[in-house]
PDB file of N, CA and C in Angstrom:
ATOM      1  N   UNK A   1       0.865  -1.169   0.000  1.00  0.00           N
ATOM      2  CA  UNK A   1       0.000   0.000   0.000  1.00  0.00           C
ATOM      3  C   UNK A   1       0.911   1.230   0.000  1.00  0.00           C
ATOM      4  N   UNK A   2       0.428   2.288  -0.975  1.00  0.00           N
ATOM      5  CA  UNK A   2       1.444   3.722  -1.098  1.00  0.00           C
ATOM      6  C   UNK A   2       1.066   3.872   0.565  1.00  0.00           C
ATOM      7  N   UNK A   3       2.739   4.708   0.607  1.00  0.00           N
ATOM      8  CA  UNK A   3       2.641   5.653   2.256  1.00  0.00           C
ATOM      9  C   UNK A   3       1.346   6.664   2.070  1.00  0.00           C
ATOM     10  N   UNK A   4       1.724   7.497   1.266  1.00  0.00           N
ATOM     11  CA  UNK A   4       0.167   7.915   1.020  1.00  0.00           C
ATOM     12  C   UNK A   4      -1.152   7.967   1.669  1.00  0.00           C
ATOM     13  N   UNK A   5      -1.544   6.997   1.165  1.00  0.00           N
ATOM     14  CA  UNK A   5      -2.961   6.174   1.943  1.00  0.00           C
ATOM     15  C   UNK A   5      -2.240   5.722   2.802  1.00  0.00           C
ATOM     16  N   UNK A   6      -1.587   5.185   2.888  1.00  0.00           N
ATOM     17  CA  UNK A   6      -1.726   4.382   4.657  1.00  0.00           C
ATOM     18  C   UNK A   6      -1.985   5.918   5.503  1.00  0.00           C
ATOM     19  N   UNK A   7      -0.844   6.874   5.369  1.00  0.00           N
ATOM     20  CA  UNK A   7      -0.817   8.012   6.358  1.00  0.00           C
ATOM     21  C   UNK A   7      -2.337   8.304   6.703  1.00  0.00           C
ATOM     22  N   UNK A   8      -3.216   8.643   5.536  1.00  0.00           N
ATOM     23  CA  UNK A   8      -4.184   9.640   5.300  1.00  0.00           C
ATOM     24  C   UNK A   8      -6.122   8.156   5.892  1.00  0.00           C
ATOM     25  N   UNK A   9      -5.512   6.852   5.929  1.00  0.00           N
ATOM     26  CA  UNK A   9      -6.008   5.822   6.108  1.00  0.00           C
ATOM     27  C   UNK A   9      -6.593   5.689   7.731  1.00  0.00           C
ATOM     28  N   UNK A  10      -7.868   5.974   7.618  1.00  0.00           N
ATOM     29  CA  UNK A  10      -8.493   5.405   9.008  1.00  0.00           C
ATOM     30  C   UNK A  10      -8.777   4.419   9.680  1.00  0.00           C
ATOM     31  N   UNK A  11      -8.390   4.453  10.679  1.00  0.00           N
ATOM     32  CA  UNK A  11      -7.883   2.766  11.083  1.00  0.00           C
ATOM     33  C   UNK A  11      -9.743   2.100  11.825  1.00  0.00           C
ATOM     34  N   UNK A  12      -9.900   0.954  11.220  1.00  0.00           N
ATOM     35  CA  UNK A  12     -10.958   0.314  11.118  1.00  0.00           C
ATOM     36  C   UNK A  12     -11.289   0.162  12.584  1.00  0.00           C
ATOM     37  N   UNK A  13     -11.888   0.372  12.990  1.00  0.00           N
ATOM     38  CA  UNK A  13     -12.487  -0.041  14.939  1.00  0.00           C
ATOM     39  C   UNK A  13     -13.499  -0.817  14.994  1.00  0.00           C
ATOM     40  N   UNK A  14     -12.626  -2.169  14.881  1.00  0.00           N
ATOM     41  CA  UNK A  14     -13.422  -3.482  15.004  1.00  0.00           C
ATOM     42  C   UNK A  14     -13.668  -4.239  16.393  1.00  0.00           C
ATOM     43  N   UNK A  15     -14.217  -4.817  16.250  1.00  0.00           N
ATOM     44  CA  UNK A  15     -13.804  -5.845  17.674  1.00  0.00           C
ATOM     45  C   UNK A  15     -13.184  -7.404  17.455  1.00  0.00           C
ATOM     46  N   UNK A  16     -13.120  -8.406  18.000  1.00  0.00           N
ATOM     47  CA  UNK A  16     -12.832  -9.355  17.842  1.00  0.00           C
ATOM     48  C   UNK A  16     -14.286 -10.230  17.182  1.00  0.00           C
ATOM     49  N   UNK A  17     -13.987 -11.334  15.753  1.00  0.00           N
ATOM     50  CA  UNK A  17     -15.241 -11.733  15.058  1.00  0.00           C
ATOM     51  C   UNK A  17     -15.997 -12.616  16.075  1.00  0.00           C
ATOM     52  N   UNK A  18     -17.247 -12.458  16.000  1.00  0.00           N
ATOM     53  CA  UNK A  18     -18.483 -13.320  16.529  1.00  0.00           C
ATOM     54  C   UNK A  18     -18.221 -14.588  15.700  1.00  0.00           C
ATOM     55  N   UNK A  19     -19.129 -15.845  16.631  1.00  0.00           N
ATOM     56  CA  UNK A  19     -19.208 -17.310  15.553  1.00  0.00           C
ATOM     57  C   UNK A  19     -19.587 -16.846  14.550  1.00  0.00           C
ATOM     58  N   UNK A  20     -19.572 -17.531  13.340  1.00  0.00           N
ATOM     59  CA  UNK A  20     -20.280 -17.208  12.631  1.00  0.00           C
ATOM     60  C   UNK A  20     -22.038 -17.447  12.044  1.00  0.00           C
ATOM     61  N   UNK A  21     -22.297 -18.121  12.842  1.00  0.00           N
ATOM     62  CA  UNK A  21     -23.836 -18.188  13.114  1.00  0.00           C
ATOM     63  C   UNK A  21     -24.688 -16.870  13.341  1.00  0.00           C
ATOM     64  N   UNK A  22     -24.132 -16.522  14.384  1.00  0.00           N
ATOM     65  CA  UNK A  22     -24.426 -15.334  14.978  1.00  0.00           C
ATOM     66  C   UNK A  22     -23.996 -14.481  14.465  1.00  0.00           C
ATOM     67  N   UNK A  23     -22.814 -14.016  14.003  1.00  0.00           N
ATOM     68  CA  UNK A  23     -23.045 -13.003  13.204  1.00  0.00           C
ATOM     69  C   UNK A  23     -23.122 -12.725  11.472  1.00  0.00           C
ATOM     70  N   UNK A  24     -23.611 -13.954  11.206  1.00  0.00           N
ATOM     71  CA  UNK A  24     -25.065 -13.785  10.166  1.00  0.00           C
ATOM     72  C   UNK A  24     -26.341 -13.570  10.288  1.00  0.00           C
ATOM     73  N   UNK A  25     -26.673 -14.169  11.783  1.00  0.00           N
ATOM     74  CA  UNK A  25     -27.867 -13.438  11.981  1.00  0.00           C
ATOM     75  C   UNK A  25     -28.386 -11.878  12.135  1.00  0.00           C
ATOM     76  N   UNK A  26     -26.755 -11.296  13.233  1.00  0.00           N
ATOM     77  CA  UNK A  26     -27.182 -10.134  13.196  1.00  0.00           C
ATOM     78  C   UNK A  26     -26.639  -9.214  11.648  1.00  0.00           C
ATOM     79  N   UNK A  27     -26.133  -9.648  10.753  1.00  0.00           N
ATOM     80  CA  UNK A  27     -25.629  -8.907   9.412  1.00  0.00           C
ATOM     81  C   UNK A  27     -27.344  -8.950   9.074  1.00  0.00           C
ATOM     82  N   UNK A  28     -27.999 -10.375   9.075  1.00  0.00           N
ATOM     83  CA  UNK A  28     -28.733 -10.251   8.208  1.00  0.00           C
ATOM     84  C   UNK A  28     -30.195  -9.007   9.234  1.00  0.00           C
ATOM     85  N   UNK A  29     -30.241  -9.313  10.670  1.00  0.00           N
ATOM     86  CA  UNK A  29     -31.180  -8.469  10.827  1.00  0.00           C
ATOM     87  C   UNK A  29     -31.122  -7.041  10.967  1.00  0.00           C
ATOM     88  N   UNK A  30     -30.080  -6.217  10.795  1.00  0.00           N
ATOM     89  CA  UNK A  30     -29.059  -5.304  10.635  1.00  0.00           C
ATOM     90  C   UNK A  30     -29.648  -4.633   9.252  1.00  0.00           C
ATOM     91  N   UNK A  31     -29.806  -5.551   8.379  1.00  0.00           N
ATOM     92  CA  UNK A  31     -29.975  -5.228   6.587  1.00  0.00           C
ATOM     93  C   UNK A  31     -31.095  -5.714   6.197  1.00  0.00           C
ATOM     94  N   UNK A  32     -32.081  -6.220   7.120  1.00  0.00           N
ATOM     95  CA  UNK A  32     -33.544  -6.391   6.618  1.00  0.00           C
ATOM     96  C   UNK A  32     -34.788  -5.937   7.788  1.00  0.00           C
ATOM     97  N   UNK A  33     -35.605  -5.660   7.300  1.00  0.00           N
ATOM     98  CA  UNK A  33     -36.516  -5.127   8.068  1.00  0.00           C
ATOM     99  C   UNK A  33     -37.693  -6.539   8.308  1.00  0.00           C
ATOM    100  N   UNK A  34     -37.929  -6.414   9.825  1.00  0.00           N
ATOM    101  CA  UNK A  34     -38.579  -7.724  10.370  1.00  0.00           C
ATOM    102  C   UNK A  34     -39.821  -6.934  10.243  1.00  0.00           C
ATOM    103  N   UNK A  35     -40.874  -8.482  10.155  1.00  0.00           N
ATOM    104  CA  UNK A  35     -42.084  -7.971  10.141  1.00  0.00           C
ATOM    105  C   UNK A  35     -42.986  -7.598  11.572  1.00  0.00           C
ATOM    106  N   UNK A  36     -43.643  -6.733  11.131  1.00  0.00           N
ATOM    107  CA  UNK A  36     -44.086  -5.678  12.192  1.00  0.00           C
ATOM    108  C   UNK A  36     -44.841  -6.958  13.436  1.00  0.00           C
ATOM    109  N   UNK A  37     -45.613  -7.764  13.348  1.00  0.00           N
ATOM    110  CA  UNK A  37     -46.083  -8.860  13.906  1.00  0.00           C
ATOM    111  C   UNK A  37     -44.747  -9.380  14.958  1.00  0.00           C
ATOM    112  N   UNK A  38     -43.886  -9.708  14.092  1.00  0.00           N
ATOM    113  CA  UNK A  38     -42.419 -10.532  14.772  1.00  0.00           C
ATOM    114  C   UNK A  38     -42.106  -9.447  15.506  1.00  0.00           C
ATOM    115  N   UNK A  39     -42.306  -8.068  15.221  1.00  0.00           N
ATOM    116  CA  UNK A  39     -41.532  -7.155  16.243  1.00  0.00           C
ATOM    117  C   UNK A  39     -42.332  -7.163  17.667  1.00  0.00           C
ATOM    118  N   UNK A  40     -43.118  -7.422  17.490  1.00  0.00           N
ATOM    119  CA  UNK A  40     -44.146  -7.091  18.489  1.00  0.00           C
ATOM    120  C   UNK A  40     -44.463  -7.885  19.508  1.00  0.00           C
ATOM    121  N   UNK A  41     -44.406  -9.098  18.567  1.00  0.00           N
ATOM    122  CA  UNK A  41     -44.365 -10.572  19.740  1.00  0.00           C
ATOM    123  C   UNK A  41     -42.982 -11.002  20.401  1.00  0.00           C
ATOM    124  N   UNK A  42     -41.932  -9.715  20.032  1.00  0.00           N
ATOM    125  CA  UNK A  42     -40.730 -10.263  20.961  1.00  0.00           C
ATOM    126  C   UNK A  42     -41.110  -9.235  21.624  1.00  0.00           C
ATOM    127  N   UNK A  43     -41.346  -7.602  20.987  1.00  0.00           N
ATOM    128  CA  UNK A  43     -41.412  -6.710  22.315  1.00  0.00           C
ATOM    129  C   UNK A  43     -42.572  -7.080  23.729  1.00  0.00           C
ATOM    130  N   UNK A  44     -43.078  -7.763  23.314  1.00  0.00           N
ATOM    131  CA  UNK A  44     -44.219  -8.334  24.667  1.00  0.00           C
ATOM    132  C   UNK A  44     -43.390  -9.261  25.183  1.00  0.00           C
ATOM    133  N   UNK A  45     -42.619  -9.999  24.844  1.00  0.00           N
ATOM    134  CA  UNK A  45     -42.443 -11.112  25.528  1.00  0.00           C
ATOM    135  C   UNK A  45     -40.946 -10.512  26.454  1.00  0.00           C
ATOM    136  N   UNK A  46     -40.355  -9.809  26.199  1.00  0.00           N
ATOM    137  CA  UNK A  46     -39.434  -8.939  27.228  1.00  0.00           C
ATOM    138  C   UNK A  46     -39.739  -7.483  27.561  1.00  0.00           C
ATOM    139  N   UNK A  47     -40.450  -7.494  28.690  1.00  0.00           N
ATOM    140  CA  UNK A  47     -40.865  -6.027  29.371  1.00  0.00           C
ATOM    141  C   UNK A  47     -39.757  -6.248  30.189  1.00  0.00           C
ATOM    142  N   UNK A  48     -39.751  -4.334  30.129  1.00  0.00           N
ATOM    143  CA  UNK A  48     -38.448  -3.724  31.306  1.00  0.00           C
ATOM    144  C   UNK A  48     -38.140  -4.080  33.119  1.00  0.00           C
ATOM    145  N   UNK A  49     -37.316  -4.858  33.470  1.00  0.00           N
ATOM    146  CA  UNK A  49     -37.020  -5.256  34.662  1.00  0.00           C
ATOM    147  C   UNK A  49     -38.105  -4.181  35.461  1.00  0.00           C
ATOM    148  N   UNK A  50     -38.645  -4.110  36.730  1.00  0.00           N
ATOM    149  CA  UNK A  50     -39.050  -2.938  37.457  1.00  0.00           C
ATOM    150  C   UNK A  50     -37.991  -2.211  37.767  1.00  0.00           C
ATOM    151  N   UNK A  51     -36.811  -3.338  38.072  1.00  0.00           N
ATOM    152  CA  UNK A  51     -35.944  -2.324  38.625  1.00  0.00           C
ATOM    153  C   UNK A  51     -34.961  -1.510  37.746  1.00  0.00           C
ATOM    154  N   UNK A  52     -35.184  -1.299  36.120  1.00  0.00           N
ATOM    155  CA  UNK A  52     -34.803  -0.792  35.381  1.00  0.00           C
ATOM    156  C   UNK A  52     -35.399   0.243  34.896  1.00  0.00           C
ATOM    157  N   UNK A  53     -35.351   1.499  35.719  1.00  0.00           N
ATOM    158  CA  UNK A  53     -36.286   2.671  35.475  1.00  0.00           C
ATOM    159  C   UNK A  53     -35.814   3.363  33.872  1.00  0.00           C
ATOM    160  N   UNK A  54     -34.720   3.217  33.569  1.00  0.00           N
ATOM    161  CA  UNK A  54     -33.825   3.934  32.284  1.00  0.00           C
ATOM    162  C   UNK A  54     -34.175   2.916  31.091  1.00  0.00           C
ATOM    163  N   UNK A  55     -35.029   1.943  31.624  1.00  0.00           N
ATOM    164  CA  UNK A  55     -35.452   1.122  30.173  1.00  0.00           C
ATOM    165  C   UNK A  55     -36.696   1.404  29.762  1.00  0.00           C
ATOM    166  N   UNK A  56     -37.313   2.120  30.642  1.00  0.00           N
ATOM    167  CA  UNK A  56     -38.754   2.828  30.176  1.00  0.00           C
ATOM    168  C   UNK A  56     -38.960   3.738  29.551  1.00  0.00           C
ATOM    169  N   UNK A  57     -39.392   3.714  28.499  1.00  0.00           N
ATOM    170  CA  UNK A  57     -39.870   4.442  27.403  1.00  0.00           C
ATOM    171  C   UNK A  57     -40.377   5.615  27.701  1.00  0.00           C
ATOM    172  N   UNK A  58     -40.186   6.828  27.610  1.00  0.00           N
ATOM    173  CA  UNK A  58     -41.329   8.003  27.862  1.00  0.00           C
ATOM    174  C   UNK A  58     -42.384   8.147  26.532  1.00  0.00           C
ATOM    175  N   UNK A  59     -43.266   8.510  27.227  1.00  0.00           N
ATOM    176  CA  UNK A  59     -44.554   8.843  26.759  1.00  0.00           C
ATOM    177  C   UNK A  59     -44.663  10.707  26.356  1.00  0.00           C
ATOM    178  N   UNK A  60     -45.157  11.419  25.421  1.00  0.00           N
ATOM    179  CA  UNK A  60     -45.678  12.264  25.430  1.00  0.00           C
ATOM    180  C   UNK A  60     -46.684  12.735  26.257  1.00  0.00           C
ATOM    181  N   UNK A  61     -46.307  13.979  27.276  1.00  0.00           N
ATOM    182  CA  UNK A  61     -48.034  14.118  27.892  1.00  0.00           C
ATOM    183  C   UNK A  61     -49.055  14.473  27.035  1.00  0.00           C
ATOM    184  N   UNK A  62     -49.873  13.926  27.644  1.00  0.00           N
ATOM    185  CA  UNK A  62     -51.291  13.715  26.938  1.00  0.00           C
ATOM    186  C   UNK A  62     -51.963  14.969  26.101  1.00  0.00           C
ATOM    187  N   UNK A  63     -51.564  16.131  27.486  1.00  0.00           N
ATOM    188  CA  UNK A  63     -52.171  17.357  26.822  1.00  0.00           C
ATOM    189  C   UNK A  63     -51.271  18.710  26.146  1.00  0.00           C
ATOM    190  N   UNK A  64     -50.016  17.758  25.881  1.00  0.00           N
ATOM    191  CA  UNK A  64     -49.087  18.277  25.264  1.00  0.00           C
ATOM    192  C   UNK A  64     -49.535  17.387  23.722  1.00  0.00           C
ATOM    193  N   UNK A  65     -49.604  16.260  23.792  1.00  0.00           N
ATOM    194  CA  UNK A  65     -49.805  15.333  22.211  1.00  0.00           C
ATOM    195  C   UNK A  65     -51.062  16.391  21.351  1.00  0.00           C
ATOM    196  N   UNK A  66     -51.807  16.596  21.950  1.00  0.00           N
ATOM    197  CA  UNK A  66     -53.251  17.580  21.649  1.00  0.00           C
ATOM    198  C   UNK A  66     -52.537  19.051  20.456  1.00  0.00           C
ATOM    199  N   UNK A  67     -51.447  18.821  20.820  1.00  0.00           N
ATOM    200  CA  UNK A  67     -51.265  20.353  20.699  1.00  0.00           C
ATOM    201  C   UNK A  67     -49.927  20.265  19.195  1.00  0.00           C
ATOM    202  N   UNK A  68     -49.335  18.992  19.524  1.00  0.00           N
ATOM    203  CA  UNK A  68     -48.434  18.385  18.535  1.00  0.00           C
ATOM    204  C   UNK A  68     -48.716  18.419  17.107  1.00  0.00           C
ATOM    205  N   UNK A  69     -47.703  18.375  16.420  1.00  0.00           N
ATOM    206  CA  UNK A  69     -48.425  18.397  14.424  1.00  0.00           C
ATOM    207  C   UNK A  69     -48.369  17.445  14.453  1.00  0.00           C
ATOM    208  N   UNK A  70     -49.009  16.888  12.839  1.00  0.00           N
ATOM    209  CA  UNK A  70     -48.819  15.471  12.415  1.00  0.00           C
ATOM    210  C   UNK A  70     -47.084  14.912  12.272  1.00  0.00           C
ATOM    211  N   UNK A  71     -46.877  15.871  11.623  1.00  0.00           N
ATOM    212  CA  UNK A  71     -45.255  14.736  11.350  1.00  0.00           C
ATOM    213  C   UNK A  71     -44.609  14.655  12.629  1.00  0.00           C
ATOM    214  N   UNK A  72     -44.810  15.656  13.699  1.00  0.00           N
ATOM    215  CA  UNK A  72     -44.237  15.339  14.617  1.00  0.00           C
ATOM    216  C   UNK A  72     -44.422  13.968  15.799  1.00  0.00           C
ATOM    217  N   UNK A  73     -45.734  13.943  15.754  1.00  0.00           N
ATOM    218  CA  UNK A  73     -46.505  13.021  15.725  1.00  0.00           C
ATOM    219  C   UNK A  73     -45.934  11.396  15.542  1.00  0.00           C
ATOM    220  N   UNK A  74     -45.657  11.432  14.212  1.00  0.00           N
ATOM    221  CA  UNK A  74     -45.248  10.290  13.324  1.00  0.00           C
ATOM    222  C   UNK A  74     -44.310   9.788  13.899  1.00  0.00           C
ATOM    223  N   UNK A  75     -42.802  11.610  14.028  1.00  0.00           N
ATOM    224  CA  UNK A  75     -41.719  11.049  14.334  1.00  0.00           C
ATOM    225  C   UNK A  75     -41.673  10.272  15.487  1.00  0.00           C
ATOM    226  N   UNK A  76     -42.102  10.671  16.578  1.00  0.00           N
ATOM    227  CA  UNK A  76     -42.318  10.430  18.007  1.00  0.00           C
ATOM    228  C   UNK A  76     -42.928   9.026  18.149  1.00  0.00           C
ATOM    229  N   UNK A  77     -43.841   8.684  17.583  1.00  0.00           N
ATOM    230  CA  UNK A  77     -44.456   7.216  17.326  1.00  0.00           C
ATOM    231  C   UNK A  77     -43.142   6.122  16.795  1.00  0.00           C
ATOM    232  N   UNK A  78     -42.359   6.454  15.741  1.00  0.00           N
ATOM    233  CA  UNK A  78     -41.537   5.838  15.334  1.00  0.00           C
ATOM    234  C   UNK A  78     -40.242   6.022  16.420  1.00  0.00           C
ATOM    235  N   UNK A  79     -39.964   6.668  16.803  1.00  0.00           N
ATOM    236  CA  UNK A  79     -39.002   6.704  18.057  1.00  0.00           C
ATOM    237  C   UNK A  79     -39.299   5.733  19.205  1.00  0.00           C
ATOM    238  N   UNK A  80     -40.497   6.094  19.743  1.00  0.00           N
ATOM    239  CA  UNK A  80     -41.075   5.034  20.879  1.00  0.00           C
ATOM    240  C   UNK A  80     -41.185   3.627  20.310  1.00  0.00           C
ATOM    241  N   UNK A  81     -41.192   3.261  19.004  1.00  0.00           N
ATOM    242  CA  UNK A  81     -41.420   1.982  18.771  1.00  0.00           C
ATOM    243  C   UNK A  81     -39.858   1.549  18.849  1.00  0.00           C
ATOM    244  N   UNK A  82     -39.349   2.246  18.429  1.00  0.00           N
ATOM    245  CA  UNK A  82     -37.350   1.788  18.424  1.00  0.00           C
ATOM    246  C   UNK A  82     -37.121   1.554  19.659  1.00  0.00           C
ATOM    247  N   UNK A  83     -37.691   2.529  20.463  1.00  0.00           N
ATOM    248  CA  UNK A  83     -36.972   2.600  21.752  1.00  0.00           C
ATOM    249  C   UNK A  83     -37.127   1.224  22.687  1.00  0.00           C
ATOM    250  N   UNK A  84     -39.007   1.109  22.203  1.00  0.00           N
ATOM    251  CA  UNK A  84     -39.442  -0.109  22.380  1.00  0.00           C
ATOM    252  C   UNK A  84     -38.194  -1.290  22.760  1.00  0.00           C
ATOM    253  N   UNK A  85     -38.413  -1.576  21.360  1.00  0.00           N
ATOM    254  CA  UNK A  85     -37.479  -2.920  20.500  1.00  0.00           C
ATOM    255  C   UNK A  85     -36.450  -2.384  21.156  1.00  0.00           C
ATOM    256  N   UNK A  86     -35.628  -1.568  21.598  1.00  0.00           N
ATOM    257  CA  UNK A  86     -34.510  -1.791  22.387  1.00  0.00           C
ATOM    258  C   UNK A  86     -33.965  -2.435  23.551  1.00  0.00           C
ATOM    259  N   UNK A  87     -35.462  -1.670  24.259  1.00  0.00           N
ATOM    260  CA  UNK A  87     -35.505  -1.750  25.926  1.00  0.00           C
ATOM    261  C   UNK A  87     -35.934  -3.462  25.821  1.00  0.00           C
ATOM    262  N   UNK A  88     -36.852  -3.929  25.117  1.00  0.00           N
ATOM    263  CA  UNK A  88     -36.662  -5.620  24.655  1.00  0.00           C
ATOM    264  C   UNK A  88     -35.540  -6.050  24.845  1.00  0.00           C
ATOM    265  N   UNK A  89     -34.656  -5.601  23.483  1.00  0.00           N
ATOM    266  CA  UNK A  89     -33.271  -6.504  23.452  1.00  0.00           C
ATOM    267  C   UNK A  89     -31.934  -6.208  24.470  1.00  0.00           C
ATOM    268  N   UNK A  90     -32.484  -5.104  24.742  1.00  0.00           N
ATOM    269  CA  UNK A  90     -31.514  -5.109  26.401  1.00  0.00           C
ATOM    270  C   UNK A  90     -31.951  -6.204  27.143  1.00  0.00           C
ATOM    271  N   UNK A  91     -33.226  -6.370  27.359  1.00  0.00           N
ATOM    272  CA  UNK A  91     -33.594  -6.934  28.401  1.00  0.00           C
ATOM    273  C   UNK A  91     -33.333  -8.115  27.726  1.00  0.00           C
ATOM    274  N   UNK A  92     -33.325  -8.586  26.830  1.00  0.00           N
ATOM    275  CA  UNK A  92     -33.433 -10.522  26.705  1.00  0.00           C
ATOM    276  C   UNK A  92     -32.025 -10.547  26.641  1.00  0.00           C
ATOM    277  N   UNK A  93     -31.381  -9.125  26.216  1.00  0.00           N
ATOM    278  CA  UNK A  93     -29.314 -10.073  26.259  1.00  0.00           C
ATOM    279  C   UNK A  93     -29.708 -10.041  27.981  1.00  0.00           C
ATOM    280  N   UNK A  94     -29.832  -8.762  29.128  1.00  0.00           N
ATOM    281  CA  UNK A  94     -29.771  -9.266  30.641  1.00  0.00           C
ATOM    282  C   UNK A  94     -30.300 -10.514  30.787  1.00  0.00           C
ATOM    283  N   UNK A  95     -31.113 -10.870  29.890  1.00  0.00           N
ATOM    284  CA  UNK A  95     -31.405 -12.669  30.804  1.00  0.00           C
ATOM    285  C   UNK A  95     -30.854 -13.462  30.638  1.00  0.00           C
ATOM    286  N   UNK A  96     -30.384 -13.463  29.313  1.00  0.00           N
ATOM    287  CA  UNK A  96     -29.631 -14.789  28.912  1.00  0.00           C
ATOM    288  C   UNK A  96     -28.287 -14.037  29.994  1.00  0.00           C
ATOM    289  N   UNK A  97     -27.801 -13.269  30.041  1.00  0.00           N
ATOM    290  CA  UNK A  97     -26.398 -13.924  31.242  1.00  0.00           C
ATOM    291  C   UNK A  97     -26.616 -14.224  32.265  1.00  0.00           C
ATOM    292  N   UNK A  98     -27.905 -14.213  32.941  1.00  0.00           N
ATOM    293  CA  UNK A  98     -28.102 -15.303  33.890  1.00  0.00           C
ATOM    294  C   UNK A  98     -28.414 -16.548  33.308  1.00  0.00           C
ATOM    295  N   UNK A  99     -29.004 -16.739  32.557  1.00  0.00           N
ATOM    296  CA  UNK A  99     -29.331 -18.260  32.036  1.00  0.00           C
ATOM    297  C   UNK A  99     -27.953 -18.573  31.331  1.00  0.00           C
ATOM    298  N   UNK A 100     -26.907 -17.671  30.596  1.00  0.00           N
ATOM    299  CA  UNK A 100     -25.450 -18.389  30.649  1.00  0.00           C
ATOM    300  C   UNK A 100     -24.854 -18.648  31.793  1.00  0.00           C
ATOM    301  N   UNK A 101     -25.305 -18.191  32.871  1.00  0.00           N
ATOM    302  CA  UNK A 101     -24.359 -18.625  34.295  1.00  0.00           C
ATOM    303  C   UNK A 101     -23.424 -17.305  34.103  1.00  0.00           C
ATOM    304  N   UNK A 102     -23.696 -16.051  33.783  1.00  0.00           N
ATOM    305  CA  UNK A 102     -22.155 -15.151  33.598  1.00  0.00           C
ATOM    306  C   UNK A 102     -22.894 -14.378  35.052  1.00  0.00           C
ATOM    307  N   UNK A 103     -22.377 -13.623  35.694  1.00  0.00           N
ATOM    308  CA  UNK A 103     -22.270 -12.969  36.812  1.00  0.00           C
ATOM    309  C   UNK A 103     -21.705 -11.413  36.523  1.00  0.00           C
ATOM    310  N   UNK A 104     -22.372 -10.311  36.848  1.00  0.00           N
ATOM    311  CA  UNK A 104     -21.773  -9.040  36.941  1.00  0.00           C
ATOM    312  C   UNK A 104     -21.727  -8.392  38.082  1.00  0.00           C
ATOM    313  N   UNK A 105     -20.479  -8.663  38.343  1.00  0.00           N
ATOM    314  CA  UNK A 105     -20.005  -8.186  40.081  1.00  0.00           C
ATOM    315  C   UNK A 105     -19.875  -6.775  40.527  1.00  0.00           C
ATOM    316  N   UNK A 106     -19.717  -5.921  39.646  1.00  0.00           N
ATOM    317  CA  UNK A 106     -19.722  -4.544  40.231  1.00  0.00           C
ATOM    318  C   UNK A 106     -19.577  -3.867  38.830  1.00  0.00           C
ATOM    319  N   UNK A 107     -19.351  -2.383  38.491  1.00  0.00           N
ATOM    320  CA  UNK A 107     -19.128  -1.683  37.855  1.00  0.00           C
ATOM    321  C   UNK A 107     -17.780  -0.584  38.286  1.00  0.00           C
ATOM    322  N   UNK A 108     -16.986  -0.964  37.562  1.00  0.00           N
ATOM    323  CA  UNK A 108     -15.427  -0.793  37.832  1.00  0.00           C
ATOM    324  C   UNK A 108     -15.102   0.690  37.146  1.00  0.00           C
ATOM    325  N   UNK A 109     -14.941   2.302  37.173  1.00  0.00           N
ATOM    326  CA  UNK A 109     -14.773   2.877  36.148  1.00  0.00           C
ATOM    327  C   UNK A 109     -15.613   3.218  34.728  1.00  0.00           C
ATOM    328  N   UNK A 110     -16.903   2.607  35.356  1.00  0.00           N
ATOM    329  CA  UNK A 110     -17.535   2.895  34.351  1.00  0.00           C
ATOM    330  C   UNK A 110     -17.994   1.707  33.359  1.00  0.00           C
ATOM    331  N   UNK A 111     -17.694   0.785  33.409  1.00  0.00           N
ATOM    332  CA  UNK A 111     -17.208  -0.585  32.568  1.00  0.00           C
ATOM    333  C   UNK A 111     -17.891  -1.823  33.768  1.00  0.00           C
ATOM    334  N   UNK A 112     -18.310  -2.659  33.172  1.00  0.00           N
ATOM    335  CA  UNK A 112     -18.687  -3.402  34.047  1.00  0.00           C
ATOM    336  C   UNK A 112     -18.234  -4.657  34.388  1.00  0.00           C
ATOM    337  N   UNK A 113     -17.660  -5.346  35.613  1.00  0.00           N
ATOM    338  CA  UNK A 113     -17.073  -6.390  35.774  1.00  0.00           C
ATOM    339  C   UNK A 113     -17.804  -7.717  35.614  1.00  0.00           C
ATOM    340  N   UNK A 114     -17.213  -8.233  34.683  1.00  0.00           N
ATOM    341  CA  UNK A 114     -18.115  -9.561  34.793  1.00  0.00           C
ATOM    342  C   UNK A 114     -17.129 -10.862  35.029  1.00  0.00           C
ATOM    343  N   UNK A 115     -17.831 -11.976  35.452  1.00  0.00           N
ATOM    344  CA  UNK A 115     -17.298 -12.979  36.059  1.00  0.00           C
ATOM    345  C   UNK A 115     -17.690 -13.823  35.443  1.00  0.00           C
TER     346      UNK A 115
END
């Protein structure tokens, strides 16, 4: 490779590769859009710990929505549904590391210790 590009070359910030099972699944759900049904029957099936107040979704007040435009509207609907599907897949990776047996012993710096 010319010095050139290498100098002027941004260095890739990867991590170490997943199996590859897994990360075909997530390439492929990454690059396709799931159907609205499938989204829905995972977001029910993982609601937010209680004791996870920062996984709860906010709501628009009521008599603030009254007063809102349409597109804004839209956007806000489509936000809460992401946020949704997030606070889900947070929550089903937190279960599976108890159902892997992994342990998180404290939070070290910011970073969290796991065992």
């Amino acid at each position: 490779m010319p010095t050139m590009v290498t100098t002027f070359a941004v260095p890739s910030l990867v991590g170490e590769p997943l199996e590859e099972e897994l990360a075909a699944s997530i390439n492929y759900l990454a690059s396709h859009q799931l159907q609205e049904q499938v989204m829905m029957e995972i977001a029910m099936r993982y609601h937010a710990p209680s004791n996870c107040a920062s996984l709860k979704v906010p709501v628009v007040n009521s008599s603030i929505w009254s007063y809102i435009g349409g597109s804004i509207k839209t956007h806000e609907v489509m936000l809460q549904r992401i946020l949704n599907l997030l606070a889900s897949g947070l929550t089903a990776f937190g279960r599976n590391f108890k159902l892997a047996g992994i342990r998180v012993d404290s939070q070290v710096g910011g970073r969290l210790h796991i065992i």
